[in-house]
C-alpha atoms as a PDB file:
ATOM      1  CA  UNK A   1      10.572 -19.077   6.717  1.00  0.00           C
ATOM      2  CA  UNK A   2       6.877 -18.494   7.681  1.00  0.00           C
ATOM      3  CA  UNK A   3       5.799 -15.224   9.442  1.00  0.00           C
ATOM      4  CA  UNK A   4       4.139 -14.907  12.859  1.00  0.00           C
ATOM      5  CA  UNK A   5       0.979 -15.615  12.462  1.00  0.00           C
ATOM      6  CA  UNK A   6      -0.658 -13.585  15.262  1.00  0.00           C
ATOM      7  CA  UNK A   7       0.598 -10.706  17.729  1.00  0.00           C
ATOM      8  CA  UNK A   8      -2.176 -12.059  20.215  1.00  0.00           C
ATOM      9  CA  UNK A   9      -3.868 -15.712  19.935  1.00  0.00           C
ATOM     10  CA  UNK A  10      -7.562 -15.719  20.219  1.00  0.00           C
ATOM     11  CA  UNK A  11      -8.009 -12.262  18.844  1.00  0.00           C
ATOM     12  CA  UNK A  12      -9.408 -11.211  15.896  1.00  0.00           C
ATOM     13  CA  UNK A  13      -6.265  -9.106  14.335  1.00  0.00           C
ATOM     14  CA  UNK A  14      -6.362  -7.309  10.994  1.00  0.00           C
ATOM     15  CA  UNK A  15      -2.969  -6.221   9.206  1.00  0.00           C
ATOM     16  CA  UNK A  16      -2.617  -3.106   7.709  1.00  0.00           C
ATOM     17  CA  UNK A  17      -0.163  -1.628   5.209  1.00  0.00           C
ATOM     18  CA  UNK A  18       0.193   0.722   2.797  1.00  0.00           C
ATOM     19  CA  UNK A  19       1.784   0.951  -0.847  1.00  0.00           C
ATOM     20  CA  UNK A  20       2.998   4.593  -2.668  1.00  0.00           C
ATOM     21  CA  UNK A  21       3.685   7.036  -0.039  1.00  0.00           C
ATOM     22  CA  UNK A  22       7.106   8.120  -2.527  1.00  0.00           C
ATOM     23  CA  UNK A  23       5.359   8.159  -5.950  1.00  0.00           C
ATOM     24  CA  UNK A  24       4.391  11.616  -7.385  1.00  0.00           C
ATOM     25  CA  UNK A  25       1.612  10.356  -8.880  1.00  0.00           C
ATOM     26  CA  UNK A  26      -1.211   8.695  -7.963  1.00  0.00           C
ATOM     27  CA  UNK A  27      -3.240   7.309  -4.503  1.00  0.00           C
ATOM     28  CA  UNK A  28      -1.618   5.778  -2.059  1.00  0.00           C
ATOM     29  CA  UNK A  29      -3.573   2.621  -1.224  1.00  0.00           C
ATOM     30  CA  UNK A  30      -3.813   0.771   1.768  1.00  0.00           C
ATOM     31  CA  UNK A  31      -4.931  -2.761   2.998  1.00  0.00           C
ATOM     32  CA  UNK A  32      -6.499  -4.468   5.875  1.00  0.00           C
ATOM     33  CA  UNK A  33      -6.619  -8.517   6.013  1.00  0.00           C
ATOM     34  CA  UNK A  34      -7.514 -10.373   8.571  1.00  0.00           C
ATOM     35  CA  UNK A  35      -6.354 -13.943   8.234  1.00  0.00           C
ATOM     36  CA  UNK A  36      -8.414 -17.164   9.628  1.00  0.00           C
ATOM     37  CA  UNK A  37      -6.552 -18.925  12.537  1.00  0.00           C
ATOM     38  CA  UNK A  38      -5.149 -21.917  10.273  1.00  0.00           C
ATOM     39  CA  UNK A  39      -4.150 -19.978   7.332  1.00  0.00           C
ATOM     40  CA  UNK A  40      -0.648 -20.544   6.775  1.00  0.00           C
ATOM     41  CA  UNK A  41       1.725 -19.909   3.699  1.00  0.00           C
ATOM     42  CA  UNK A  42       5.574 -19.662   3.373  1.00  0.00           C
ATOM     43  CA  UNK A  43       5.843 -18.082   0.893  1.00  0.00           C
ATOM     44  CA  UNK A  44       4.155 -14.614   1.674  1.00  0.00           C
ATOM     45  CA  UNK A  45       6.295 -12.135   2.934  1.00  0.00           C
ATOM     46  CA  UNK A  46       6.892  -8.332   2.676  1.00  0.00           C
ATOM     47  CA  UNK A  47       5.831  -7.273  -1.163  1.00  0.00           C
ATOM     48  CA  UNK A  48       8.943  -5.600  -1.450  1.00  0.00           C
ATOM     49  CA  UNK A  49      10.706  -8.678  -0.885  1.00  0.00           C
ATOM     50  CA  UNK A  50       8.817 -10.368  -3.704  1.00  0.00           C
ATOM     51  CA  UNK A  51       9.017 -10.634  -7.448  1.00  0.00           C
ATOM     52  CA  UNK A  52       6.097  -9.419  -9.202  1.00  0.00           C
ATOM     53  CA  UNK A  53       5.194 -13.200 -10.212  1.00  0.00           C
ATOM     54  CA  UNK A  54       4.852 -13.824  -6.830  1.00  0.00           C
ATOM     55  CA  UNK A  55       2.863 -10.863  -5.806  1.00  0.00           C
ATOM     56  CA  UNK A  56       0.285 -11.889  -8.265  1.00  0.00           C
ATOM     57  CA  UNK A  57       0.614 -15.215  -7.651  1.00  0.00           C
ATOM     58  CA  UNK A  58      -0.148 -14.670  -3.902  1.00  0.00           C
ATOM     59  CA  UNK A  59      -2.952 -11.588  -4.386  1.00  0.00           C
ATOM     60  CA  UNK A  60      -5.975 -14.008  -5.354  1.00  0.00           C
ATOM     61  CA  UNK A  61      -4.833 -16.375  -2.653  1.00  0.00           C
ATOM     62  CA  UNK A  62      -5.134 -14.351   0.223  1.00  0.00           C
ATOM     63  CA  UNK A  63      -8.621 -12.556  -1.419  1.00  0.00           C
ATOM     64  CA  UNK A  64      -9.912 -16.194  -1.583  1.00  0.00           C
ATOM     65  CA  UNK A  65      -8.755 -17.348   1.719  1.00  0.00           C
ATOM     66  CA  UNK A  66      -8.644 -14.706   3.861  1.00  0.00           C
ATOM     67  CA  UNK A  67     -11.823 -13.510   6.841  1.00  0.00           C
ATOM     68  CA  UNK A  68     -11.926 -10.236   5.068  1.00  0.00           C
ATOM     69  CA  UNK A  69      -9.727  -8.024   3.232  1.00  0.00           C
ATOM     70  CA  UNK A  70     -10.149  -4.837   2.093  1.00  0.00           C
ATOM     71  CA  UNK A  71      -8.349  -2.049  -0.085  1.00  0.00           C
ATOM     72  CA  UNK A  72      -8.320   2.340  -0.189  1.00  0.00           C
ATOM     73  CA  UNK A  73      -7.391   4.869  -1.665  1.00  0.00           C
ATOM     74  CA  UNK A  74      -6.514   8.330  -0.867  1.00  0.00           C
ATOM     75  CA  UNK A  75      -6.366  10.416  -4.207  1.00  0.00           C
ATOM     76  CA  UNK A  76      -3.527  13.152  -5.228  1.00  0.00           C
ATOM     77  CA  UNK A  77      -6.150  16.201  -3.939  1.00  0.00           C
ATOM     78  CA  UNK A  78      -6.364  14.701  -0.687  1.00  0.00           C
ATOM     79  CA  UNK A  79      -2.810  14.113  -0.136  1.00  0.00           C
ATOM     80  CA  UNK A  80      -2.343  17.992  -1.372  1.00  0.00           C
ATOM     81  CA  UNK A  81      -4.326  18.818   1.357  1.00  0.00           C
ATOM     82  CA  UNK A  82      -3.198  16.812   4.515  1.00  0.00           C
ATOM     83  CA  UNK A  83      -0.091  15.468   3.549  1.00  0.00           C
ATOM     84  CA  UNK A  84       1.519  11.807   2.674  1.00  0.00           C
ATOM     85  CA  UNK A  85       1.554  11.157   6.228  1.00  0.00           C
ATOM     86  CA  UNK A  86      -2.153  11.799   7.211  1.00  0.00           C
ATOM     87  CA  UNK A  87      -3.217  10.231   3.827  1.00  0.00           C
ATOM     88  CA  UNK A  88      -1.634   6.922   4.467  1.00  0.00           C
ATOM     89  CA  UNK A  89      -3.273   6.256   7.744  1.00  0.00           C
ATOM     90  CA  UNK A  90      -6.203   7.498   6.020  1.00  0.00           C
ATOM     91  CA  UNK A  91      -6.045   5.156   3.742  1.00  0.00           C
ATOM     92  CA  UNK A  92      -6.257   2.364   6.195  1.00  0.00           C
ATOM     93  CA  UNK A  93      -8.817   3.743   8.403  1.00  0.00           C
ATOM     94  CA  UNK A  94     -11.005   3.636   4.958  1.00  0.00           C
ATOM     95  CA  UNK A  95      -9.678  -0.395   4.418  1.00  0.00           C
ATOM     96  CA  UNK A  96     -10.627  -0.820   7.829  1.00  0.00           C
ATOM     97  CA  UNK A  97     -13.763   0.735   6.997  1.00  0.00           C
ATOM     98  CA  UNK A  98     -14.553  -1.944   4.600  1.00  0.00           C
ATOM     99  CA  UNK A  99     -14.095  -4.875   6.400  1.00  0.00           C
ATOM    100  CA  UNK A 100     -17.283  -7.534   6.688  1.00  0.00           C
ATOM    101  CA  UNK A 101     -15.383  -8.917  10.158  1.00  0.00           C
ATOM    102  CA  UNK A 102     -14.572  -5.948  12.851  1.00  0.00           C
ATOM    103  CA  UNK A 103     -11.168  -6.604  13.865  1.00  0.00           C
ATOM    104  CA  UNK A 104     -10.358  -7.328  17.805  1.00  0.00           C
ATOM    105  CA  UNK A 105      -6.787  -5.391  17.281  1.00  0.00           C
ATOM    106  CA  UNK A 106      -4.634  -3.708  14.504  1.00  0.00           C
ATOM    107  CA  UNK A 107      -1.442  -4.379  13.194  1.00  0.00           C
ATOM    108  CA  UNK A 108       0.289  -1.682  11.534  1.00  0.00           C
ATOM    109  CA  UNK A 109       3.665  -1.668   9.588  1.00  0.00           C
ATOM    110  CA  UNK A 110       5.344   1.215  10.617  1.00  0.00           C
ATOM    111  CA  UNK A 111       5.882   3.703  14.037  1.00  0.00           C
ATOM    112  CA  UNK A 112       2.882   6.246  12.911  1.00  0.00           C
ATOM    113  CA  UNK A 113      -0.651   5.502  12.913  1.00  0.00           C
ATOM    114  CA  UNK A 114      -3.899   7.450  14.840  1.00  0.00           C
ATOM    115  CA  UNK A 115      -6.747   5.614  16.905  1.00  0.00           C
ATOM    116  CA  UNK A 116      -9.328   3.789  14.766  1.00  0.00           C
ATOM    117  CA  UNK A 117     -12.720   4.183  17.020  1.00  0.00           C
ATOM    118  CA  UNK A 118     -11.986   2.502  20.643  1.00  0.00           C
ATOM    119  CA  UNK A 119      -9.930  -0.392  19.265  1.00  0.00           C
ATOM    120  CA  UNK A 120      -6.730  -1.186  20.377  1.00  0.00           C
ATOM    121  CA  UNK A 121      -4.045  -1.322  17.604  1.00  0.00           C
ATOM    122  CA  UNK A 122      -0.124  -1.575  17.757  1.00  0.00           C
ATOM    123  CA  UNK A 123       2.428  -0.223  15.487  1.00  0.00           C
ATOM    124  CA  UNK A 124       5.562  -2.666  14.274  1.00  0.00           C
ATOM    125  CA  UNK A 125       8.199  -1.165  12.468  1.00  0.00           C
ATOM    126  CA  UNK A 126       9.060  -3.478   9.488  1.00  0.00           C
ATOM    127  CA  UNK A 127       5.822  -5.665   9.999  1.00  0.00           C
ATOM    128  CA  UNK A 128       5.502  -6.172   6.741  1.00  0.00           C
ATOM    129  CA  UNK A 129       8.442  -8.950   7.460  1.00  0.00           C
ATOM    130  CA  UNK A 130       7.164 -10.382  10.318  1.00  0.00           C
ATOM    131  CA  UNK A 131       3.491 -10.645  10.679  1.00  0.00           C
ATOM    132  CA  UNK A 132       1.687 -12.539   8.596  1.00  0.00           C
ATOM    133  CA  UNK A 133      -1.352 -10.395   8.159  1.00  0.00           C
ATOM    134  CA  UNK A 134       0.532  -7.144   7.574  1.00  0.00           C
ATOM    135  CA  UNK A 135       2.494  -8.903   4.948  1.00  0.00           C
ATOM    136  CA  UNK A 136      -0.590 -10.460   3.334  1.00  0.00           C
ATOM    137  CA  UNK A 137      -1.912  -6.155   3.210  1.00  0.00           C
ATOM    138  CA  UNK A 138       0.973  -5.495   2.209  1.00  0.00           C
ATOM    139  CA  UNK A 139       0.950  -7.640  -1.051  1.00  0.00           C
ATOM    140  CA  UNK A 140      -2.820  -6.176  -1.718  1.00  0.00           C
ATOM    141  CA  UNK A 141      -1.956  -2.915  -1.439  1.00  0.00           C
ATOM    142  CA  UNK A 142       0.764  -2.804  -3.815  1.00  0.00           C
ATOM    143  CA  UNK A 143      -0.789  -5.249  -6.456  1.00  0.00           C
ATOM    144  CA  UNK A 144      -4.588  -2.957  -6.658  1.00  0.00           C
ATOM    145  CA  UNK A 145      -2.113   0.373  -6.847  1.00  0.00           C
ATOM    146  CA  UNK A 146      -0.060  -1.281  -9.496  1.00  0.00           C
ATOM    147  CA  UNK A 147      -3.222  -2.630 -11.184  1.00  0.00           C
ATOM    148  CA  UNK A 148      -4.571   1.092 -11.220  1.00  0.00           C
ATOM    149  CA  UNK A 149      -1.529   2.545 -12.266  1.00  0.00           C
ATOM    150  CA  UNK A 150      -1.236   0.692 -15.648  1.00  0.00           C
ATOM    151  CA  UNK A 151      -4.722   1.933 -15.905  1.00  0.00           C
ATOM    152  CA  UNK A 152      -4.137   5.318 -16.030  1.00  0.00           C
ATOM    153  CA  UNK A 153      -0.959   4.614 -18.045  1.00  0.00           C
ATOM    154  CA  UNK A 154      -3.170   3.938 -20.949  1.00  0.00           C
ATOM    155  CA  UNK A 155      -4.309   7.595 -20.670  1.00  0.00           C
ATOM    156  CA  UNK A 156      -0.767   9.110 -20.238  1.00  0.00           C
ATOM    157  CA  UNK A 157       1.952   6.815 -22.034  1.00  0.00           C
ATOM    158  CA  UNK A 158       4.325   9.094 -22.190  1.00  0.00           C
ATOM    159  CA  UNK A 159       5.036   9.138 -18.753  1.00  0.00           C
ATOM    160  CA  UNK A 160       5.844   5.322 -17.960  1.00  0.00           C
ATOM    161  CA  UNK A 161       3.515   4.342 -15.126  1.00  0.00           C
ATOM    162  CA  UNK A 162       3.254   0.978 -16.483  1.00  0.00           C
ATOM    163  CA  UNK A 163       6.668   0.164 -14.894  1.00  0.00           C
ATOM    164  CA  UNK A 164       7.527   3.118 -12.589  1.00  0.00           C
ATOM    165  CA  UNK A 165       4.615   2.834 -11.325  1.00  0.00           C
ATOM    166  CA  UNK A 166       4.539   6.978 -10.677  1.00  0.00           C
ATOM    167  CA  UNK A 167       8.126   6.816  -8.530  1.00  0.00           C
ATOM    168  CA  UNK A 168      10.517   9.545  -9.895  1.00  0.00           C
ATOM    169  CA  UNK A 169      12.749   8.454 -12.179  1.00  0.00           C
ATOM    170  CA  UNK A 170      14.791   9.947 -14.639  1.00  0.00           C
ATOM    171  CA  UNK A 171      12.546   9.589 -17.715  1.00  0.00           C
ATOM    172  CA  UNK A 172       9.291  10.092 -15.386  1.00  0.00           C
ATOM    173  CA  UNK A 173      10.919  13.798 -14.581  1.00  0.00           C
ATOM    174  CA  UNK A 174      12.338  14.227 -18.404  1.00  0.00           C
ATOM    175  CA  UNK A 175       8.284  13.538 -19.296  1.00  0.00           C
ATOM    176  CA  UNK A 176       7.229  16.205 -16.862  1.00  0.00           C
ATOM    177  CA  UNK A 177       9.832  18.813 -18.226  1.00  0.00           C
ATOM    178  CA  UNK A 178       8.728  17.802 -21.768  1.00  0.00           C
ATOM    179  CA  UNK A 179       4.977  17.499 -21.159  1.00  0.00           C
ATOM    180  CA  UNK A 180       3.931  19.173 -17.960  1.00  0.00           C
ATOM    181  CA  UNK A 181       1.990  17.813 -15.069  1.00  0.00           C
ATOM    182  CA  UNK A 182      -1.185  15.262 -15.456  1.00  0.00           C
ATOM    183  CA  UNK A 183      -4.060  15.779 -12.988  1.00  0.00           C
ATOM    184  CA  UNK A 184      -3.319  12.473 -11.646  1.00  0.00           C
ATOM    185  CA  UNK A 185       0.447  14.640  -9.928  1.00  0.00           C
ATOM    186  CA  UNK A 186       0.641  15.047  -6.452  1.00  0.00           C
ATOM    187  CA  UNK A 187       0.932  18.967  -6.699  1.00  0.00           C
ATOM    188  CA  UNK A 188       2.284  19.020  -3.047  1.00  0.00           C
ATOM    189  CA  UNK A 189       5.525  17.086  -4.016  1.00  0.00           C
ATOM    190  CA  UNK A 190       8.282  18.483  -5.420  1.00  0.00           C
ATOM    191  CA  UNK A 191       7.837  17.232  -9.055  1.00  0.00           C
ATOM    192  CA  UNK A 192      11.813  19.285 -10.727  1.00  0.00           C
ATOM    193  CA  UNK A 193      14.287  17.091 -10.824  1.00  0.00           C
ATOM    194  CA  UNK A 194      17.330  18.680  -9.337  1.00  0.00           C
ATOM    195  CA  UNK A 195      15.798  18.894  -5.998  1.00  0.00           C
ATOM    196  CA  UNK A 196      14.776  15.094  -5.185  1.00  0.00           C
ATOM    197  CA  UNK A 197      17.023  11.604  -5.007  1.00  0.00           C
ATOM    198  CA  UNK A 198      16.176  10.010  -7.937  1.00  0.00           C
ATOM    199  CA  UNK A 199      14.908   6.212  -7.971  1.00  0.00           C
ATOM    200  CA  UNK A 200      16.613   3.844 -10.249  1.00  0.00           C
ATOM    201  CA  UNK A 201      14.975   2.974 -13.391  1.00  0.00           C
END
């Protein structure tokens, strides 16, 4: 089933999501896409929802077919400092940043976000399932943080970021106990074991 396409016809929208506000390592990354009035695609949908095929399938057709996209980071020192909350919107003030086309309006997955400039946004909780554009940010954002991720995997093996992607999961905390933190940890988070609900594998 194909998303909404637009909150408001006529108006230049951009989505915005984010990907890694749980991991203990590593940015969290945001997106901003704004789509061009005809795009349409059924299979796009929240990233979550997707298989990693798909994901990657879908990343160079919205990059190719989009108005403008963009992606940000926010590093591990920054989050330290203001918190996973503050560095997420952060994050997609800087995608916004980026974009060639100024966006009209902002949609943003979730119930938090702070005033970018004078332009009028709205906040949809679970937009990553319903609109279009956030969806399409959505798919970005996770795909460039999982891209970077393997990255720095190469540098740190030991710790599995190739597939947990920096979440906490058993063997990502038995790598801290048994090698200590990498300066890619978010030194803010609660990185022992016994104190946080683990992720699967």
């Amino acid at each position: 089933m194909e998303l909404q396409r637009f909150l408001l016809e006529g108006r230049i929208e951009a989505g915005c999501d984010e990907a890694g506000r749980g991991p203990l390592v590593g940015p969290v990354t945001a997106a901003a896409v704004i789509l061009p009035p005809d795009f349409h695609n059924d299979i796009i949908n929240d990233s979550k929802q997707l298989t990693e095929r798909k994901r990657n399938l879908l990343r160079p057709v919205i990059e190719e077919q989009a108005l403008a996209w963009a992606v940000a980071h926010v590093w591990p020192e920054e989050i330290d400092r203001i918190n996973i909350l503050n560095a997420s919107i952060l994050a997609m003030h800087r995608a916004l940043n980026q974009l060639t086309v100024r966006p009209e309006f902002i949609l943003v997955d979730g119930n938090k976000f702070k005033p970018y400039g004078d332009t009028p946004y709205q906040t949809i909780v679970k937009g990553d399932g319903k609109m279009m554009s956030i969806a399409a940010a959505s798919i970005l954002a996770k795909t460039h943080r999982d891209e970077y991720m393997r990255r720095i995997a190469e540098e740190y093996p030991q710790y599995g970021w190739d597939h947990n992607m920096g979440y906490p999961t058993k063997a990502h905390y038995a790598a801290i106990e048994q090698h200590g933190i990498t300066p890619y940890h978010r030194r803010s988070f609660n990185l022992e074991h016994k104190q946080l609900t683990l992720f699967d594998e």
